[in-house]
C-alpha atoms as a PDB file:
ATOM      1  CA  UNK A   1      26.905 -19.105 -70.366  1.00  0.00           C
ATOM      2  CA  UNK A   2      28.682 -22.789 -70.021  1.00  0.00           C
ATOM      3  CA  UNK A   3      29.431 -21.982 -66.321  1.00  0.00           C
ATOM      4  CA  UNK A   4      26.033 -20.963 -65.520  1.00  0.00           C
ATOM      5  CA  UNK A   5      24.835 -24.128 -67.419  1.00  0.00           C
ATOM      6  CA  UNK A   6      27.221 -26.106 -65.207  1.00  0.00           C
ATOM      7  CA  UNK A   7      26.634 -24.378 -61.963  1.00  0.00           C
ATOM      8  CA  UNK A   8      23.057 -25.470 -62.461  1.00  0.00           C
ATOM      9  CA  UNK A   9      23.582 -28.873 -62.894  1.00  0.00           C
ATOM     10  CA  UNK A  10      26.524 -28.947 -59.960  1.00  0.00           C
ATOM     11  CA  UNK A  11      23.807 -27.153 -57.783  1.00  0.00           C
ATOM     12  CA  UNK A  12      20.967 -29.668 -59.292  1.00  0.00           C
ATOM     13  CA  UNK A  13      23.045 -32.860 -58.570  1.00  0.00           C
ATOM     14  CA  UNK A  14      24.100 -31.344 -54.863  1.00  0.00           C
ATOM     15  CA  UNK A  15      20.448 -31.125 -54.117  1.00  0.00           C
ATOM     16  CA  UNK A  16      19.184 -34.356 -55.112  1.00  0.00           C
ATOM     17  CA  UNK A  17      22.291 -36.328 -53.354  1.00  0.00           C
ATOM     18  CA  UNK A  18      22.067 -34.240 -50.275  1.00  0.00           C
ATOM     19  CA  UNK A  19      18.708 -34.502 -49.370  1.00  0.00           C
ATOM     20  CA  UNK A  20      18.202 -38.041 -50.680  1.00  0.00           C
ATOM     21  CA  UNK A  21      15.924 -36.725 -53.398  1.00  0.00           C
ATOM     22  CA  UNK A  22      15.488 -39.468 -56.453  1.00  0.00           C
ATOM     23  CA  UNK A  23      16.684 -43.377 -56.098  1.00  0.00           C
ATOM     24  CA  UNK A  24      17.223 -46.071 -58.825  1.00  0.00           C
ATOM     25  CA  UNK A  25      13.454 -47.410 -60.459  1.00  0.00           C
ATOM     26  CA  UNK A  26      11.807 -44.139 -58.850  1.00  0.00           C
ATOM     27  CA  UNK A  27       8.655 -43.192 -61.638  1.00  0.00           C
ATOM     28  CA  UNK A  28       8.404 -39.408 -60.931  1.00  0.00           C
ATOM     29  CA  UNK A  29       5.415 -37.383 -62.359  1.00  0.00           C
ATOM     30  CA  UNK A  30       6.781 -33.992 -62.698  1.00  0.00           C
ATOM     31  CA  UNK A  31       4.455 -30.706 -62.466  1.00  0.00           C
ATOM     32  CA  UNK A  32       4.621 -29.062 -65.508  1.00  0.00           C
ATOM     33  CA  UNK A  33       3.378 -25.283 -65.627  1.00  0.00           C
ATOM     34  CA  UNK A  34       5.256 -23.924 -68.238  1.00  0.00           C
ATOM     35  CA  UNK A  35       7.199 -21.938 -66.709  1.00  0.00           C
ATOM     36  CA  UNK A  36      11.289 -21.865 -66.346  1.00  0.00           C
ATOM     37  CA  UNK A  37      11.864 -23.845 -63.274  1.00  0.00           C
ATOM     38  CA  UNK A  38       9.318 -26.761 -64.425  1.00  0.00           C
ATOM     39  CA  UNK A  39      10.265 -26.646 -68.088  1.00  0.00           C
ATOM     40  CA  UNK A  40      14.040 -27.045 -66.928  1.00  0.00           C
ATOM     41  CA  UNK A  41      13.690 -28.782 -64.386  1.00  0.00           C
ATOM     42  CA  UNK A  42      11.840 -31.389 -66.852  1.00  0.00           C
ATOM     43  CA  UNK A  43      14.664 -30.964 -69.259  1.00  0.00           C
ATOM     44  CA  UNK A  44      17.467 -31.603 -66.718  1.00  0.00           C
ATOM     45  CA  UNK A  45      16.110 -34.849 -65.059  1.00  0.00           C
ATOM     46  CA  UNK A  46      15.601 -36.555 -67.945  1.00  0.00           C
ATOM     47  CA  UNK A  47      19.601 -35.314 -69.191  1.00  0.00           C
ATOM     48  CA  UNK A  48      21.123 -36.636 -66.013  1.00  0.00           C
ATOM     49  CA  UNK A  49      19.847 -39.785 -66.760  1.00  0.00           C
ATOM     50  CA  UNK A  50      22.844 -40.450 -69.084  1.00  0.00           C
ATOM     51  CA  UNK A  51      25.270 -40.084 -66.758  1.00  0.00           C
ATOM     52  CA  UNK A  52      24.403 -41.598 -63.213  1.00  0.00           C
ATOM     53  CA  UNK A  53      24.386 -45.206 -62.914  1.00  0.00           C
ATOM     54  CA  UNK A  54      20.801 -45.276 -61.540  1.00  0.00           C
ATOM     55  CA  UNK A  55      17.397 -45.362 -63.607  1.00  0.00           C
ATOM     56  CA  UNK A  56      13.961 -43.611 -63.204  1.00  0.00           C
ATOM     57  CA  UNK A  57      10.987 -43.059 -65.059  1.00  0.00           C
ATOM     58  CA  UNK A  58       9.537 -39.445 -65.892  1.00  0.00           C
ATOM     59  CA  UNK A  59       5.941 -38.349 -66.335  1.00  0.00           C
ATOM     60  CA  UNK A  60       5.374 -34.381 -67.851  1.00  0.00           C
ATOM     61  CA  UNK A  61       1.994 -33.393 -65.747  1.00  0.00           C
ATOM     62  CA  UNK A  62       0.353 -30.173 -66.597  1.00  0.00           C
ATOM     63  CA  UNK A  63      -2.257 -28.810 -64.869  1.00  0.00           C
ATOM     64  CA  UNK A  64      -4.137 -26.384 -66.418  1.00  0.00           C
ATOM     65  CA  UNK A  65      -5.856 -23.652 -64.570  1.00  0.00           C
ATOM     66  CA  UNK A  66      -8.372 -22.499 -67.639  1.00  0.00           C
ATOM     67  CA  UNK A  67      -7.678 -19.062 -68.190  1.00  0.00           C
ATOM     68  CA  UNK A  68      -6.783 -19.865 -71.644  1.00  0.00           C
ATOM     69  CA  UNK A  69      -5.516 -23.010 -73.996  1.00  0.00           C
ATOM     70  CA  UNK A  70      -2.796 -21.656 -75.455  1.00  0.00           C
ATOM     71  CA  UNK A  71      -0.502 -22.695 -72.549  1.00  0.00           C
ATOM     72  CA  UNK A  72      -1.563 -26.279 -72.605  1.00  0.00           C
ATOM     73  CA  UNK A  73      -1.439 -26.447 -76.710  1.00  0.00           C
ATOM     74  CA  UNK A  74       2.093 -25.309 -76.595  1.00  0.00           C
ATOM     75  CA  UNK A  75       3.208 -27.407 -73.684  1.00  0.00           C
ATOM     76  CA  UNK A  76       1.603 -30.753 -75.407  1.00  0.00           C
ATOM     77  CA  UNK A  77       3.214 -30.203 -78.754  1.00  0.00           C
ATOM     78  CA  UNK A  78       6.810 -29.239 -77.023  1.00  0.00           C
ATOM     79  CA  UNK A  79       6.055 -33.169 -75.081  1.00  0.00           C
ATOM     80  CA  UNK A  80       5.770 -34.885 -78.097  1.00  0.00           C
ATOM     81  CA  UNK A  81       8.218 -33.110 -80.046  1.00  0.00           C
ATOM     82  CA  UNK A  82      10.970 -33.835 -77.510  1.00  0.00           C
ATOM     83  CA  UNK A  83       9.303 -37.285 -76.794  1.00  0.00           C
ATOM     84  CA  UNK A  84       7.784 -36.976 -72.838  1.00  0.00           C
ATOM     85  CA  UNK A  85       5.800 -38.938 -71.620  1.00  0.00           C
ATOM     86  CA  UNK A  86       3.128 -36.439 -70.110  1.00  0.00           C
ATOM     87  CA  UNK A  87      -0.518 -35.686 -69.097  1.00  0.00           C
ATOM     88  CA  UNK A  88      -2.295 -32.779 -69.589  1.00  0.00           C
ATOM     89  CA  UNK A  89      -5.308 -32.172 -66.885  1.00  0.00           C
ATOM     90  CA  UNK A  90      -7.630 -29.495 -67.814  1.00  0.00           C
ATOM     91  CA  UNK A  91      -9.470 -27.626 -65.098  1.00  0.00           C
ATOM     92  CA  UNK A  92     -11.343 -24.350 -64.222  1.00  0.00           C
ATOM     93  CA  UNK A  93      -9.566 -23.764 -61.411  1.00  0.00           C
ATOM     94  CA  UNK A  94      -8.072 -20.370 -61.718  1.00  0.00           C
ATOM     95  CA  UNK A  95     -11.432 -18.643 -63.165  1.00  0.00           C
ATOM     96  CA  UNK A  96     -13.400 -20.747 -59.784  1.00  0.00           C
ATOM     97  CA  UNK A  97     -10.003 -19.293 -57.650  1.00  0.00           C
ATOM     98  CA  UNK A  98     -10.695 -15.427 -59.276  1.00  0.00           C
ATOM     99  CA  UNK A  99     -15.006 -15.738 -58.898  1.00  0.00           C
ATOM    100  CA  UNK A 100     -16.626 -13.364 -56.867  1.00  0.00           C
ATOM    101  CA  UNK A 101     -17.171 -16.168 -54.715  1.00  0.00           C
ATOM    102  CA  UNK A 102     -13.430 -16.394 -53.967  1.00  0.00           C
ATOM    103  CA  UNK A 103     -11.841 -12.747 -53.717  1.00  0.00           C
ATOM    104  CA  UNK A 104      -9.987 -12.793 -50.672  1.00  0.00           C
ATOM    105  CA  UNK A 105      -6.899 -14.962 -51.511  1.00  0.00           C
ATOM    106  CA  UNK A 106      -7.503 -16.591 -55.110  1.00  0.00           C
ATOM    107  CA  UNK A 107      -3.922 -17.729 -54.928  1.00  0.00           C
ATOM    108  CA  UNK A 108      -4.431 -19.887 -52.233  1.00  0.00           C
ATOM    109  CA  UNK A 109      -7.671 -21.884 -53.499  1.00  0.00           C
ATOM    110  CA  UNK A 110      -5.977 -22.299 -56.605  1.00  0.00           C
ATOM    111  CA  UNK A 111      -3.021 -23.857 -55.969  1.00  0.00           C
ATOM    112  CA  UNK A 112      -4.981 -25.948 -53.468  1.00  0.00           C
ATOM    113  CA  UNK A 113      -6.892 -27.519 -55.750  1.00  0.00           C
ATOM    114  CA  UNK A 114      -4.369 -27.908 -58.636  1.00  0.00           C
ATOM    115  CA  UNK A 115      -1.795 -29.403 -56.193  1.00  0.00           C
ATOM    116  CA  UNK A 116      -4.880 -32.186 -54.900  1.00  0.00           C
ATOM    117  CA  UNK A 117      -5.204 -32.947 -58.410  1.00  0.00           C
ATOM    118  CA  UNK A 118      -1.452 -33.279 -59.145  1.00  0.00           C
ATOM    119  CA  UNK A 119      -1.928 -36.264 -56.240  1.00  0.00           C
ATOM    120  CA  UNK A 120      -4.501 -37.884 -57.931  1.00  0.00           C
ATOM    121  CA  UNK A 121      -3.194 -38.350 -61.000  1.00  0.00           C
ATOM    122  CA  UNK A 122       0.274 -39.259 -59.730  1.00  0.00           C
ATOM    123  CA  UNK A 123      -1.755 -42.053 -57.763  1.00  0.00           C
ATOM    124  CA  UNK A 124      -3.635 -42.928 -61.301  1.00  0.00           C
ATOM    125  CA  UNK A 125      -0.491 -43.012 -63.013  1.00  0.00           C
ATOM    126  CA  UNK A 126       1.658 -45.121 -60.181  1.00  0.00           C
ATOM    127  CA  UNK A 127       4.183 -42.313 -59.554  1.00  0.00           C
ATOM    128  CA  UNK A 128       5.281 -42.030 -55.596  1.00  0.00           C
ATOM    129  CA  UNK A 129       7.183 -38.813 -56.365  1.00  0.00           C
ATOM    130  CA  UNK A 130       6.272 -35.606 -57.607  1.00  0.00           C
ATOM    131  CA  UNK A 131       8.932 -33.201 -58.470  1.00  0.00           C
ATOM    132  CA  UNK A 132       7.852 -29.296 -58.245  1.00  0.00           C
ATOM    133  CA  UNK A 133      10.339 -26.247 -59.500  1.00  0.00           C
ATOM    134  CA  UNK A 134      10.546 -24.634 -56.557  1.00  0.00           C
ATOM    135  CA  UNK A 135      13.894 -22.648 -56.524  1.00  0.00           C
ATOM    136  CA  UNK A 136      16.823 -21.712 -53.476  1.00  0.00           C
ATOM    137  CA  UNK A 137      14.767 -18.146 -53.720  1.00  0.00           C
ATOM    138  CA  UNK A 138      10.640 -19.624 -53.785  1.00  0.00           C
ATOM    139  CA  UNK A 139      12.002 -21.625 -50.295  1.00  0.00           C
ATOM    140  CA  UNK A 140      13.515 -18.569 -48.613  1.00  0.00           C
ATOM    141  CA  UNK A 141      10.579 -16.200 -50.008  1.00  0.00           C
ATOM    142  CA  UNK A 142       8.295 -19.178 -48.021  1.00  0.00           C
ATOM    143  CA  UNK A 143      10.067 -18.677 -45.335  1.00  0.00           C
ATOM    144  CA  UNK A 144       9.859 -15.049 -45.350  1.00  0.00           C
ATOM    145  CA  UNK A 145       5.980 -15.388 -46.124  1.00  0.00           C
ATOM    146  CA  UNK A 146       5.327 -17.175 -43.354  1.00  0.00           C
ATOM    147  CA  UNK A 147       7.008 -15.595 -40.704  1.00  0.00           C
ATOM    148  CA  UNK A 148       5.334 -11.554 -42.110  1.00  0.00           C
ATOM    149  CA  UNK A 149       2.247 -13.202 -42.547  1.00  0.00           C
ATOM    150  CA  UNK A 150       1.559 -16.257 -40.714  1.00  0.00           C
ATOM    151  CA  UNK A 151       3.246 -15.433 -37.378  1.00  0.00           C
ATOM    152  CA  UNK A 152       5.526 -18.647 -37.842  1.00  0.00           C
ATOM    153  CA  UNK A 153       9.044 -20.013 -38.645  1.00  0.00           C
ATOM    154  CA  UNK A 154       8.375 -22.721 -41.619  1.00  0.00           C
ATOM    155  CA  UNK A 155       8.993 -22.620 -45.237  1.00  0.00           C
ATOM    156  CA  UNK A 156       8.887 -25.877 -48.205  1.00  0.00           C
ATOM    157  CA  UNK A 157      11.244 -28.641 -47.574  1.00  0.00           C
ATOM    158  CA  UNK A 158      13.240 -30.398 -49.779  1.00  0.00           C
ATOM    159  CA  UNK A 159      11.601 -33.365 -49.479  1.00  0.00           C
ATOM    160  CA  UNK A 160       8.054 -34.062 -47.945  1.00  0.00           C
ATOM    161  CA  UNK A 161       6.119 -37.253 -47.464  1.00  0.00           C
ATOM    162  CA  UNK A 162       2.421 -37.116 -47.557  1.00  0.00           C
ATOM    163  CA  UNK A 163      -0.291 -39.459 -47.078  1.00  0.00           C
ATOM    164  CA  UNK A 164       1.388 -41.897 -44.883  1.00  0.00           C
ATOM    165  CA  UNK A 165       4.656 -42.155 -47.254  1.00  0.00           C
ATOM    166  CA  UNK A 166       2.634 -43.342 -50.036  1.00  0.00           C
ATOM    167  CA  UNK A 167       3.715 -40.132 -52.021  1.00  0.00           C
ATOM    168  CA  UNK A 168       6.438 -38.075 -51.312  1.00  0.00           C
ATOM    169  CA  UNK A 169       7.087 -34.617 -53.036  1.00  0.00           C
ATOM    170  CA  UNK A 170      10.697 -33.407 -53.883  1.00  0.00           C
ATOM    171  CA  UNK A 171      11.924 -29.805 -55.041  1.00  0.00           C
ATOM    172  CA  UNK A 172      15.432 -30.856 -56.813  1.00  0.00           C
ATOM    173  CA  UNK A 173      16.382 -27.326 -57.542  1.00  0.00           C
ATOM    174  CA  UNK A 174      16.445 -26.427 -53.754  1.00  0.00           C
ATOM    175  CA  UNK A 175      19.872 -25.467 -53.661  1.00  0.00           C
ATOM    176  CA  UNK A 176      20.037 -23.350 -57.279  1.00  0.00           C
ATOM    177  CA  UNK A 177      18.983 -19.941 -57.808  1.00  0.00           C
ATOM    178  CA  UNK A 178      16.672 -18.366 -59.730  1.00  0.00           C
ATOM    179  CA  UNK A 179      18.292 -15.891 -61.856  1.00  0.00           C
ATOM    180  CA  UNK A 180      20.598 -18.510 -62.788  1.00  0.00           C
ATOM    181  CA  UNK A 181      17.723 -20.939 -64.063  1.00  0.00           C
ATOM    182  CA  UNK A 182      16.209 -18.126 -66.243  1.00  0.00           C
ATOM    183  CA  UNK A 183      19.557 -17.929 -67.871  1.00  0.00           C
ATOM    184  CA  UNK A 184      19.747 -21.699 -68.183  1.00  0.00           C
ATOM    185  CA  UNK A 185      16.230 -21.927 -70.183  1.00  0.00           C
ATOM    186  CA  UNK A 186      17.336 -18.824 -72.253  1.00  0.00           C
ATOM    187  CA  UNK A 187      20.585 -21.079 -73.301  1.00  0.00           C
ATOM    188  CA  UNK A 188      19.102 -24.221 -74.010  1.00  0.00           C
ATOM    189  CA  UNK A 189      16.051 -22.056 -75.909  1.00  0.00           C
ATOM    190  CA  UNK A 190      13.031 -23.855 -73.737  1.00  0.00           C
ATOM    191  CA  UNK A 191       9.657 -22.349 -74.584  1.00  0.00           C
ATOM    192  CA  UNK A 192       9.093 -20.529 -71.916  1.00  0.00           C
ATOM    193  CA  UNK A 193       5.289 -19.951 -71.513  1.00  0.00           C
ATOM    194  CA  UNK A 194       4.089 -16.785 -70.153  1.00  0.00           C
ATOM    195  CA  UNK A 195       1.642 -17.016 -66.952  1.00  0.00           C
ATOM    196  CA  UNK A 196      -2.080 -15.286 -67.685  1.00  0.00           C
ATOM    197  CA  UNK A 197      -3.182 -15.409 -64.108  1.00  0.00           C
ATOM    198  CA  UNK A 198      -4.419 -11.895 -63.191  1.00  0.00           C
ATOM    199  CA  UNK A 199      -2.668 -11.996 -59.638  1.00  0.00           C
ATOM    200  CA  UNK A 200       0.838 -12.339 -60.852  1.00  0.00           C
ATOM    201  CA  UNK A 201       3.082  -9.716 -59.396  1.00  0.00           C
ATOM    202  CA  UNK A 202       0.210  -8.628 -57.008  1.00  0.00           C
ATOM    203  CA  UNK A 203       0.611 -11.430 -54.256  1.00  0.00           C
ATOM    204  CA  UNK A 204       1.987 -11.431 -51.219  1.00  0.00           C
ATOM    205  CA  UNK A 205       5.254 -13.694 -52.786  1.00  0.00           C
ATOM    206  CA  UNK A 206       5.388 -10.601 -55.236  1.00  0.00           C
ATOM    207  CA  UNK A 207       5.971  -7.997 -52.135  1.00  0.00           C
ATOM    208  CA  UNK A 208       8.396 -10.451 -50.361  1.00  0.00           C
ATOM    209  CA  UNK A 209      10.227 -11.040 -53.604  1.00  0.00           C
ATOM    210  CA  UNK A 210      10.815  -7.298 -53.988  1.00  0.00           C
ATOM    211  CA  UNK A 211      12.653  -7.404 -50.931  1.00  0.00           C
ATOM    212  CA  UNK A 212      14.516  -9.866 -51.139  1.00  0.00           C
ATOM    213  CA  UNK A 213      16.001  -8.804 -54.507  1.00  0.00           C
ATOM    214  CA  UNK A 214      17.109  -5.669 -52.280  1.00  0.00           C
ATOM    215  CA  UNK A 215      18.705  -7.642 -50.265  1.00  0.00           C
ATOM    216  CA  UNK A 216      20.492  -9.724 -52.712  1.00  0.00           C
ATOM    217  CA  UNK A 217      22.066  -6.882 -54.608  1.00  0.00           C
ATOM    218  CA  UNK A 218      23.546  -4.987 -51.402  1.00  0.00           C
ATOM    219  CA  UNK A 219      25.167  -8.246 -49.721  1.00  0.00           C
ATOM    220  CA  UNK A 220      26.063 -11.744 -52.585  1.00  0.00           C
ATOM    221  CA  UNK A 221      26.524 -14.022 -49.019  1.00  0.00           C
ATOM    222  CA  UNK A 222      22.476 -12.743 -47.949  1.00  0.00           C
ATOM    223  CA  UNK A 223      20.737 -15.540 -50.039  1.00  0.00           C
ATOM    224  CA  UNK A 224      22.616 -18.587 -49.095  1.00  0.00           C
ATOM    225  CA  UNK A 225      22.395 -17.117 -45.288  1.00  0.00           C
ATOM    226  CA  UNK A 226      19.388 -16.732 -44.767  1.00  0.00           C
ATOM    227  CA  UNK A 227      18.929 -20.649 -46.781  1.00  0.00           C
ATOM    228  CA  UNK A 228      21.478 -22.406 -44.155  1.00  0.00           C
ATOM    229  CA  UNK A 229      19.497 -20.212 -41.246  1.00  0.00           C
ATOM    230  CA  UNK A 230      16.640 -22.212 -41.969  1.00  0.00           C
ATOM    231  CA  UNK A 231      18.005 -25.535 -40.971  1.00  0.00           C
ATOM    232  CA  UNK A 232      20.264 -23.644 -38.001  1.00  0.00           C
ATOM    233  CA  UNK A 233      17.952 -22.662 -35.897  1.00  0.00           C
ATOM    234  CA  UNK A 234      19.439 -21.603 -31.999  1.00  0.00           C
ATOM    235  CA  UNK A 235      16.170 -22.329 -29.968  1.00  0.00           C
ATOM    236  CA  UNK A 236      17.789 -20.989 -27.233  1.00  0.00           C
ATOM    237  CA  UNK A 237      17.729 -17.908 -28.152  1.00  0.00           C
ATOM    238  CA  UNK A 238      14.521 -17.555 -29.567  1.00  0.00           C
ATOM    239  CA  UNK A 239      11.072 -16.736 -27.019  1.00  0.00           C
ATOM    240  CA  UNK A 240       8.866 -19.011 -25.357  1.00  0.00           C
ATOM    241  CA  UNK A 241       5.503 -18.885 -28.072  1.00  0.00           C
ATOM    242  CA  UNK A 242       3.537 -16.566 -26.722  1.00  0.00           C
ATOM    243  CA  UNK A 243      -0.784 -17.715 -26.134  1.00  0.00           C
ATOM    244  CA  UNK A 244      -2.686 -17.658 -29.048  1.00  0.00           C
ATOM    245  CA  UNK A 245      -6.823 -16.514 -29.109  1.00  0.00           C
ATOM    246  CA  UNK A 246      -8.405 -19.682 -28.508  1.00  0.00           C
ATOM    247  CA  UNK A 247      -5.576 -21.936 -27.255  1.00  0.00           C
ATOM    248  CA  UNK A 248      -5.111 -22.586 -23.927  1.00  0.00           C
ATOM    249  CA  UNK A 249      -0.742 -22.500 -22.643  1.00  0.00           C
ATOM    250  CA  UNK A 250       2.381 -21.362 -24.232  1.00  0.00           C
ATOM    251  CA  UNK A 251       2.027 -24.068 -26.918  1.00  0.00           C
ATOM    252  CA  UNK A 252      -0.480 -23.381 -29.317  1.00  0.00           C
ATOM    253  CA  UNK A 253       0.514 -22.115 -33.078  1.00  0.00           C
ATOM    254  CA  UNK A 254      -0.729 -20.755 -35.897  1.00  0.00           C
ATOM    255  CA  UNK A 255      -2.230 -22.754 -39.346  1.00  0.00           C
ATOM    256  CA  UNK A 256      -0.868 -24.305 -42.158  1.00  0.00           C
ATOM    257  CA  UNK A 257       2.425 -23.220 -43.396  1.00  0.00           C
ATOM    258  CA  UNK A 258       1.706 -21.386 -46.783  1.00  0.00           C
ATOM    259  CA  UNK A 259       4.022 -22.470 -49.997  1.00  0.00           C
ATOM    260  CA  UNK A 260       1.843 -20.552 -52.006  1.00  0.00           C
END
């Protein structure tokens, strides 16, 4: 248990220097969902605060999707009882996402609109960073995601400014893995909270997921290979793009990458 604990915070600290990820007076709103990567993640920036000789400023946000109030109950009292600063912004957004206006990709609309309301109240609350969970494995399922299903080579970064630089959004558990953060929360006794959204485990990330853990089992060095692949990329040996409908030349590419 202690060396997971450690490995975590090794991996945690890596991340942040590497990539340039958190400087001193920084106020950081961090997305809370409940879950084990946000709940830990919350837990662990606020630790490392007493011992690095830099300071920053936290800021719990949870947005709540509406499918119940349970989540957002248990989430407020766990703020105050381990004394967060934190906002709670309640929403419909996951019953609008799941209407029968709304049934081919709920997932997407969803976080869309959560993630535009994440902005604004980082803006309202004077935060230039926002710190998400996302994990070594959400980046490389991304990437995965995007190349099976949007016919391109992209997945989340690290680090992303938006707006011009006047808010930039940072993943400081980029370089730690997944199982090991579940065993992390279970350690320190977080309170987890389970997810009620009726697509979890039916999404495309659910599919990709499954084979990755396939992967991961057969062959330990697969994970961080296919992580250090993303920022090696040989262009010359990859094919010219080919035309896409609607686009004139060689050049023209698909939409958005997805993070969903």
């Amino acid at each position: 248990m202690a060396f997971v604990d450690q490995e975590v915070r090794r991996m945690l600290g890596k991340g942040i220097h590497h990539y340039g990820l958190i400087e001193n007076r920084d106020r950081i709103a961090v997305a809370v969902s409940g879950g084990k990567d946000s709940m830990l993640l919350l837990w662990l920036l606020r630790e490392r605060l007493k011992r690095i000789p830099i300071s920053y400023e936290l800021v719990a946000v949870h947005v709540d999707p509406g499918f119940d109030t349970e989540t957002a109950v248990e989430l407020e009292a766990f703020f105050r009882r381990e004394g967060f600063s934190y906002e709670i912004i309640r929403t419909d957004y996951g019953l609008r996402a799941h209407g029968p206006e709304n049934r081919e990709n709920p997932c997407f609309l969803c976080a869309r609109l959560r993630r535009a309301a994440l902005f604004r109240k980082a803006r309202e609350l004077g935060c230039r960073k926002i710190a998400l969970g996302h994990n070594q494995d959400d980046m490389i399922e991304t990437f995965f995601i995007n190349i099976c299903y949007g016919a391109q080579v992209a997945a989340m970064m690290p680090k992303q400014e938006f707006f011009g630089g006047e808010i930039t959004v940072i993943r400081p558990f980029a370089l730690v893995q997944a199982r090991n953060i579940l065993k992390m929360c279970s350690n320190l006794g977080l309170p987890i909270q389970p997810t009620n959204c009726p697509s979890a485990g039916k999404s495309q990330r659910a599919e990709i997921r499954n084979m990755m853990q396939g992967l991961f089992r057969k062959n330990s060095k697969v994970r961080g290979n296919i992580y250090r692949a993303m920022s090696n990329v040989n262009y010359e040996y990859l094919p010219p793009p080919l035309p896409v409908r609607g686009k004139r030349g060689p050049s023209g590419r698909g939409g958005a990458p997805s993070e969903g």
